[in-house]
Structure formats: structure tokens, C-alpha cells
Protein backbone atom coordinates (compact mmCIF):
# COMPACT_ATOMS: atom_id res chain seq x y z
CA UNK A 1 21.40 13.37 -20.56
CA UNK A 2 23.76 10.68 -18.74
CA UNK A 3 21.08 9.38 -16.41
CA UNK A 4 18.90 8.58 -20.47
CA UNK A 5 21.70 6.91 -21.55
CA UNK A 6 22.17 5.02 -18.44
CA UNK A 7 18.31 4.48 -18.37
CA UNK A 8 18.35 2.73 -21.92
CA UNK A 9 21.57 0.36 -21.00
CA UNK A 10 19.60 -0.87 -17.88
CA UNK A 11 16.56 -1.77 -20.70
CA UNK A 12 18.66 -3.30 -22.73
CA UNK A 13 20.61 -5.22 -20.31
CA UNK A 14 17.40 -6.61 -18.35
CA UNK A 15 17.69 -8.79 -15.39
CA UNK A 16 21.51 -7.87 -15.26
CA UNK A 17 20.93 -4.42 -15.20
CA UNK A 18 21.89 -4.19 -11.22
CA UNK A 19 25.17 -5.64 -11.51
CA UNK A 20 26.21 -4.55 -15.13
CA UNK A 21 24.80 -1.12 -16.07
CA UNK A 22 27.23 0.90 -14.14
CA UNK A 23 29.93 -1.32 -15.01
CA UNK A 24 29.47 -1.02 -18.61
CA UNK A 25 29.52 3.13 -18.07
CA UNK A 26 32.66 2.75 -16.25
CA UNK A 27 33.84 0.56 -18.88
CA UNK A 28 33.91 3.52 -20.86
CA UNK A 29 33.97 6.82 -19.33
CA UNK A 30 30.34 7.27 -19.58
CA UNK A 31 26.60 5.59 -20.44
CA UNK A 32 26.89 7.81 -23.11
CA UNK A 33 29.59 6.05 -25.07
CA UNK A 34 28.88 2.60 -23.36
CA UNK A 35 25.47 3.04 -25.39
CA UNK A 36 27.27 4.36 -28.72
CA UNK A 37 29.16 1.21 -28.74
CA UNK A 38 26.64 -1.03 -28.98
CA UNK A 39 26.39 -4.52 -28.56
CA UNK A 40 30.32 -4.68 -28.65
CA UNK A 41 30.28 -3.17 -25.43
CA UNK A 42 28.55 -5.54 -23.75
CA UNK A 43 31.11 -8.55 -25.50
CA UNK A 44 33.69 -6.77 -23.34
CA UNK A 45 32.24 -7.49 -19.78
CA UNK A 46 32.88 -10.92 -20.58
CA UNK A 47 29.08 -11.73 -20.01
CA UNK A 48 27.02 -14.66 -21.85
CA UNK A 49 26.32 -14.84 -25.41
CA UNK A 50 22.55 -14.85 -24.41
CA UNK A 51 23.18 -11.21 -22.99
CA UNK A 52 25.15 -10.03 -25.36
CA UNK A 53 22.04 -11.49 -27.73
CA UNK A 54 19.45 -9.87 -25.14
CA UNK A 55 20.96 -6.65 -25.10
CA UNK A 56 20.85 -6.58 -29.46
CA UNK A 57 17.30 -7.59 -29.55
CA UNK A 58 16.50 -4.65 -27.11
CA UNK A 59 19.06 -2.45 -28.57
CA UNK A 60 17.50 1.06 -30.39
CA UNK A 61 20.09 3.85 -31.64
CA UNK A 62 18.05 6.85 -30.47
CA UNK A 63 16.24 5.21 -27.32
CA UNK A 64 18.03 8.15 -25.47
CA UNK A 65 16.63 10.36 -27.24
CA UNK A 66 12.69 9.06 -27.01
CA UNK A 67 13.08 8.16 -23.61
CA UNK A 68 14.06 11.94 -22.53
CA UNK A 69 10.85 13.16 -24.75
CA UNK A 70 8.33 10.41 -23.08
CA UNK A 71 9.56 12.02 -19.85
CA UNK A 72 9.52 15.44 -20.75
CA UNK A 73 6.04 14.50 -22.30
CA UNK A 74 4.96 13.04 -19.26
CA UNK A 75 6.32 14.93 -16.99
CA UNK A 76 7.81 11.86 -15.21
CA UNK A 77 11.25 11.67 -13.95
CA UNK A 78 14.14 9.13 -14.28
CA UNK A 79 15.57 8.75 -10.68
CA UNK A 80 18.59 6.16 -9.36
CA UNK A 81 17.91 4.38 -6.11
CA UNK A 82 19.43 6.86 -4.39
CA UNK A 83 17.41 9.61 -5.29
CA UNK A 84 13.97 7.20 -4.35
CA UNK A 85 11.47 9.05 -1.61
CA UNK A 86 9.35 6.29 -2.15
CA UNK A 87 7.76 4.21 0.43
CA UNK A 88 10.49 1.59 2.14
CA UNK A 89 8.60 -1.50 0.59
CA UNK A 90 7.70 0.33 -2.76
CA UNK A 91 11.62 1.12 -2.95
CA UNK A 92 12.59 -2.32 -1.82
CA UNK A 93 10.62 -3.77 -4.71
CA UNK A 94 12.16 -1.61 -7.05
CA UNK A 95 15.92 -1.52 -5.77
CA UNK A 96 17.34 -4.48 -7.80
CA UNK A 97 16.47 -2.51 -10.94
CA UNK A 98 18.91 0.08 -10.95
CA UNK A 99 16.91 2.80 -12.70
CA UNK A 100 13.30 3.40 -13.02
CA UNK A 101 11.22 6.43 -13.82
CA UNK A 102 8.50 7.66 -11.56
CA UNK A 103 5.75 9.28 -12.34
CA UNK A 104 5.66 13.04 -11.22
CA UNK A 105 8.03 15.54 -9.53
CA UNK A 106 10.52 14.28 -7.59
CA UNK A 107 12.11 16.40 -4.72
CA UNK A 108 15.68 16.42 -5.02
């Protein structure tokens, strides 16, 4: 359920996902609890107002929760860049976001 968690913090956090997502995890202990505290979590990576804003507006309780169904529905998979067998470009395009669900089975 970590990599859901982590999933919704790199929505939330946008554009900064690459540089923040796993920092805000780390921050504390897990995505899990990064996402449980809310936007008070992001206040404490010392980031912009306008993120901390961002990351509100975006910000959904149980977006966990309906991300894991829409993938289990779906049958896509959330993967990290280093779980990618994607083409070089099509992964190159897609590195700076972090995390990003593919459709279908992925080999792993």
C-alpha cells in the first residue's frame, strides 16, 4: 500500500514531486504517515506557500484508497522509475515524475 500512498503525495505535490515526494516519506517514516499529515507535512520541508497551497487544493483523505481500486479495476500497475521496462525515450519522458502508473502487467 506504500507505493499508493507515495503515488498520491507525488499528485499532490505536482511539478515538485521529483525532488520532494521521497523526502516528505522520509520526513516521516513512511508515505503513509507523510500523507496522514496533511498539508502540515508539506509546511515542514520548508517549501513555498504556493506548494504548500498546491498540495491542499489537490489534497483528498482517501486518494490511497481510490487510487489502489482504479488500478485493481484496471488492471494497471503503479511502478517507480526503477521498476520502468519501458522504451529508453518513453522512460526518459517520464523519469522526472517520480511515479506513474502503466497500463498492464509489469514484469518485475
Amino acid at each position: 500500500m506504500e507505493k499508493y500512498y507515495l503515488a498520491a503525495l507525488a499528485h499532490y505535490l505536482g511539478m515538485a514531486a521529483p525532488q520532494k515526494a521521497a523526502t516528505l516519506a522520509a520526513l516521516f517514516g513512511s508515505a503513509q504517515r507523510a500523507h496522514q499529515a496533511g498539508k502540515g507535512a508539506v509546511r515542514r520541508l520548508g517549501v513555498s506557500n504556493a506548494l504548500v497551497e498546491y498540495y491542499g487544493s489537490r489534497y483528498q483523505e482517501n486518494f490511497p484508497e481510490t487510487l489502489l481500486a482504479y488500478c485493481q479495476d484496471h488492471k494497471v500497475n503503479i511502478i517507480t522509475r526503477k521498476r520502468c521496462l519501458l522504451s529508453v525515450s518513453v522512460a526518459a519522458n517520464l523519469w522526472t515524475t517520480g511515479c506513474f502508473i502503466c497500463a498492464g502487467q509489469i514484469a518485475g
